[in-house]
Protein backbone atom coordinates (compact mmCIF):
# COMPACT_ATOMS: atom_id res chain seq x y z
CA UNK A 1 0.00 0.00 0.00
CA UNK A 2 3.09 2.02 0.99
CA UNK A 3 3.98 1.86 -2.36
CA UNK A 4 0.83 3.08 -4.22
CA UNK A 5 1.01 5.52 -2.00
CA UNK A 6 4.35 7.03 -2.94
CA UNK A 7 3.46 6.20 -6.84
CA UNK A 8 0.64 8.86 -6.67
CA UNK A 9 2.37 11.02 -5.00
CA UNK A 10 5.17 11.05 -7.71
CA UNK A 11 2.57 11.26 -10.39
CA UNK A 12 1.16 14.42 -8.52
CA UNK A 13 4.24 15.99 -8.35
CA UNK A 14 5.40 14.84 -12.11
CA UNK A 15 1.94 16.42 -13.25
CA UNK A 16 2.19 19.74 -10.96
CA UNK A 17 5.77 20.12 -12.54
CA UNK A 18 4.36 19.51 -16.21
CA UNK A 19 2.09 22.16 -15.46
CA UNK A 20 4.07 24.51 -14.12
CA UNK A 21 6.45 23.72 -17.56
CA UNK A 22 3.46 24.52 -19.75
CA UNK A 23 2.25 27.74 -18.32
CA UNK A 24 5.91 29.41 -18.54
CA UNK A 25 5.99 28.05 -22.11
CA UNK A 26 2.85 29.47 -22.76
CA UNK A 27 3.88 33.05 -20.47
CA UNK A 28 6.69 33.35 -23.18
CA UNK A 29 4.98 32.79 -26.02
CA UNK A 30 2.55 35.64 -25.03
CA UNK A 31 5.49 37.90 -24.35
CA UNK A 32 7.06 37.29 -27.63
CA UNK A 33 3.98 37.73 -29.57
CA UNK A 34 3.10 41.11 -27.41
CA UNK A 35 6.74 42.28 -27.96
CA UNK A 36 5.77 42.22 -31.75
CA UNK A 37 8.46 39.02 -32.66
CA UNK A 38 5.91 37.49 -34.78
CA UNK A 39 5.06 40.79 -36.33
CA UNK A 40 5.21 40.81 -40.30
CA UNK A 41 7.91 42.92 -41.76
CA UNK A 42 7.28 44.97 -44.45
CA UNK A 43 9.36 47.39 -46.87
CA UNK A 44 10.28 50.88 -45.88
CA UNK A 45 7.38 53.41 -47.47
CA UNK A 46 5.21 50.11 -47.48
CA UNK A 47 3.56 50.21 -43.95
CA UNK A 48 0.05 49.05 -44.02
CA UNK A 49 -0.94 52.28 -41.81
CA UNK A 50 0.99 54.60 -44.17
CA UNK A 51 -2.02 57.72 -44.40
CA UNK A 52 -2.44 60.12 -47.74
CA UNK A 53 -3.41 63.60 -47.26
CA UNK A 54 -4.54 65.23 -50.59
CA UNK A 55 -3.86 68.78 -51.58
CA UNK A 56 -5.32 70.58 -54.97
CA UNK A 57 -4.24 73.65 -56.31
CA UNK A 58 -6.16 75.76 -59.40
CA UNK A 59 -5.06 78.26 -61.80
CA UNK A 60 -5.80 79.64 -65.06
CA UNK A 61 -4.43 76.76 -66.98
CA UNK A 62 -4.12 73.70 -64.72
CA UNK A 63 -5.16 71.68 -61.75
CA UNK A 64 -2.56 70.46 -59.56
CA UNK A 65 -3.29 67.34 -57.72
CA UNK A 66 -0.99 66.54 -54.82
CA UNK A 67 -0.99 63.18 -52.42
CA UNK A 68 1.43 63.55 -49.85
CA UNK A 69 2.16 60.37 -47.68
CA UNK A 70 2.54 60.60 -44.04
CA UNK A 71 6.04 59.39 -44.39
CA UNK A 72 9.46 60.52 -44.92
CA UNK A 73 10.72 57.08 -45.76
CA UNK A 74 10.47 56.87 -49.80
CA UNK A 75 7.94 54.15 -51.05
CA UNK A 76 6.77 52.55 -54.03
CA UNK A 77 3.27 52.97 -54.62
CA UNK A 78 0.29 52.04 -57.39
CA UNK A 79 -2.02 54.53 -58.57
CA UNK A 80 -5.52 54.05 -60.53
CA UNK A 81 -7.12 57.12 -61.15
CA UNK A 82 -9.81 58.33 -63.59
CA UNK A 83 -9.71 62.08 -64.79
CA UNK A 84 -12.76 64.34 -65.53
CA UNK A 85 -13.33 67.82 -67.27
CA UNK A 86 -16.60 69.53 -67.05
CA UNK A 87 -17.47 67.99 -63.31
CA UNK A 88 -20.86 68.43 -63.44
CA UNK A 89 -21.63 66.41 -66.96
CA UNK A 90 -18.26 64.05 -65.83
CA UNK A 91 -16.90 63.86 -69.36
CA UNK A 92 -13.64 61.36 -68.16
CA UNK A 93 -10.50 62.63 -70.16
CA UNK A 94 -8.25 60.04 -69.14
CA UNK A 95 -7.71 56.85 -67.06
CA UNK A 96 -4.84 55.53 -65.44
CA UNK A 97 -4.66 51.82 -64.40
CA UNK A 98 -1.92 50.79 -61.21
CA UNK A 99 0.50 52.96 -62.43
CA UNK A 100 3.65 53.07 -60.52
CA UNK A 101 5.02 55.96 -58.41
CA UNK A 102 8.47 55.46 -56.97
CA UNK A 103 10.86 56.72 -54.27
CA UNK A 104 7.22 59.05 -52.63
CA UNK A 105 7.42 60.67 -49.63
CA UNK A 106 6.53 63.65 -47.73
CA UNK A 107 9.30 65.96 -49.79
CA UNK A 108 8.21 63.82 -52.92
CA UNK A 109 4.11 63.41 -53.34
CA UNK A 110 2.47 62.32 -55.66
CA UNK A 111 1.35 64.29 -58.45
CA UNK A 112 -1.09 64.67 -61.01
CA UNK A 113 -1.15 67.78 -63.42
CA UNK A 114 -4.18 68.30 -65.38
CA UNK A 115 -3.96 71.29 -68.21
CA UNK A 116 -6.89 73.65 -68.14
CA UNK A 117 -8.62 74.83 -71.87
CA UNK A 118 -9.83 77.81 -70.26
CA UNK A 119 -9.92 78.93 -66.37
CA UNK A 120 -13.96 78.11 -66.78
CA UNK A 121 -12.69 74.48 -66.80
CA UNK A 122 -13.86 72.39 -64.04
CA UNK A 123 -11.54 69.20 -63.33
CA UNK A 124 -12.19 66.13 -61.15
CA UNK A 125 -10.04 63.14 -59.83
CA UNK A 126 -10.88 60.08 -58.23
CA UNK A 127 -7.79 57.84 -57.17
CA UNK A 128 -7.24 54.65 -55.14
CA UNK A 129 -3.49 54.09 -53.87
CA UNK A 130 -2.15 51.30 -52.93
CA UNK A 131 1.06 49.56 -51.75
CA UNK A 132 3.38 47.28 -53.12
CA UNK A 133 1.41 44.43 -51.35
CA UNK A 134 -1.87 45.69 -52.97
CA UNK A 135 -3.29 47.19 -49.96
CA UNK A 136 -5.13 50.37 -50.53
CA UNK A 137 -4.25 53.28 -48.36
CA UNK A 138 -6.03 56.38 -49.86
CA UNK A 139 -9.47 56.53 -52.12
CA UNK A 140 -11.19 60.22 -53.00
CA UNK A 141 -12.57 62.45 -55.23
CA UNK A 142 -11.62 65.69 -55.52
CA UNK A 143 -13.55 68.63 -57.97
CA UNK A 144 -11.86 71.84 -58.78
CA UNK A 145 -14.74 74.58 -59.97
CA UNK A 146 -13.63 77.19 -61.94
CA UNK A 147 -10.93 80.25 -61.07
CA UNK A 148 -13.34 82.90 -61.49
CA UNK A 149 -16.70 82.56 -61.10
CA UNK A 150 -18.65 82.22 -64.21
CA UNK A 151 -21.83 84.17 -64.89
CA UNK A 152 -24.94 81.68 -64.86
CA UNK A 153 -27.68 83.11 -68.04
CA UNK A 154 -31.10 83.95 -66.45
């Protein structure tokens, strides 16, 4: 009986050790993955929270369409964007599919020129940017009116 006895009590203390054994395994692996170890690494310019603040500037003969990542690290980014002249009846004058922009930044945004035919000329953009790993970062449209206002007939 003596010997059952002591059996048990050598299982208990096998199984309390095995347990203790598991829960500091499973203590590190939560540190590790709260430490960001398992994190996924990803290309300078190519963060996944990378932000796109657009700026537009009119005059007499052209639109200037400016996206200017939140980033100083240069990136390499896709761009689909459709153009438009005459906003209101959206007559597109050009489309570009994933086209790429390299080495943008904060010093180095994106840019999209769009010539004017007269300063009457209203001009629209709608773009989608994404990253290298397809992610998209930045979708808007953006209307420019005219540079003077334009008398409406009666």
């Amino acid at each position: 009986m003596l010997l059952l006895v002591r059996d048990r009590q050598e299982a208990v203390t096998m199984t309390s050790t095995m347990t203790r054994a598991l829960l500091v395994c499973l203590f590190l692996a939560a540190a590790l993955l709260s430490a960001g170890c398992t994190e996924q690494q990803s290309s300078p310019g190519e963060a996944m929270d990378t932000k796109f603040r657009g700026e537009t500037a009119g005059y007499d003969d052209r639109v200037e369409f400016r996206f200017v990542p939140d980033t100083d690290e240069p990136g390499t980014y896709s761009v689909t964007c459709t153009i438009e002249r005459d906003v209101s009846w959206g007559t597109t004058i050009e489309t570009r599919e994933n086209v790429r922009y390299e080495n943008i930044s904060r010093a180095n945004p994106i840019e999209v020129v769009v010539p004017r035919e007269a300063p009457s000329d209203g001009v629209a953009i709608e773009i989608e940017i994404r990253n290298a790993a397809g992610d998209v970062l930045h979708q808007s449209r953006t209307s420019v009116g005219p540079v003077t206002p334009v008398p409406t007939p009666s």
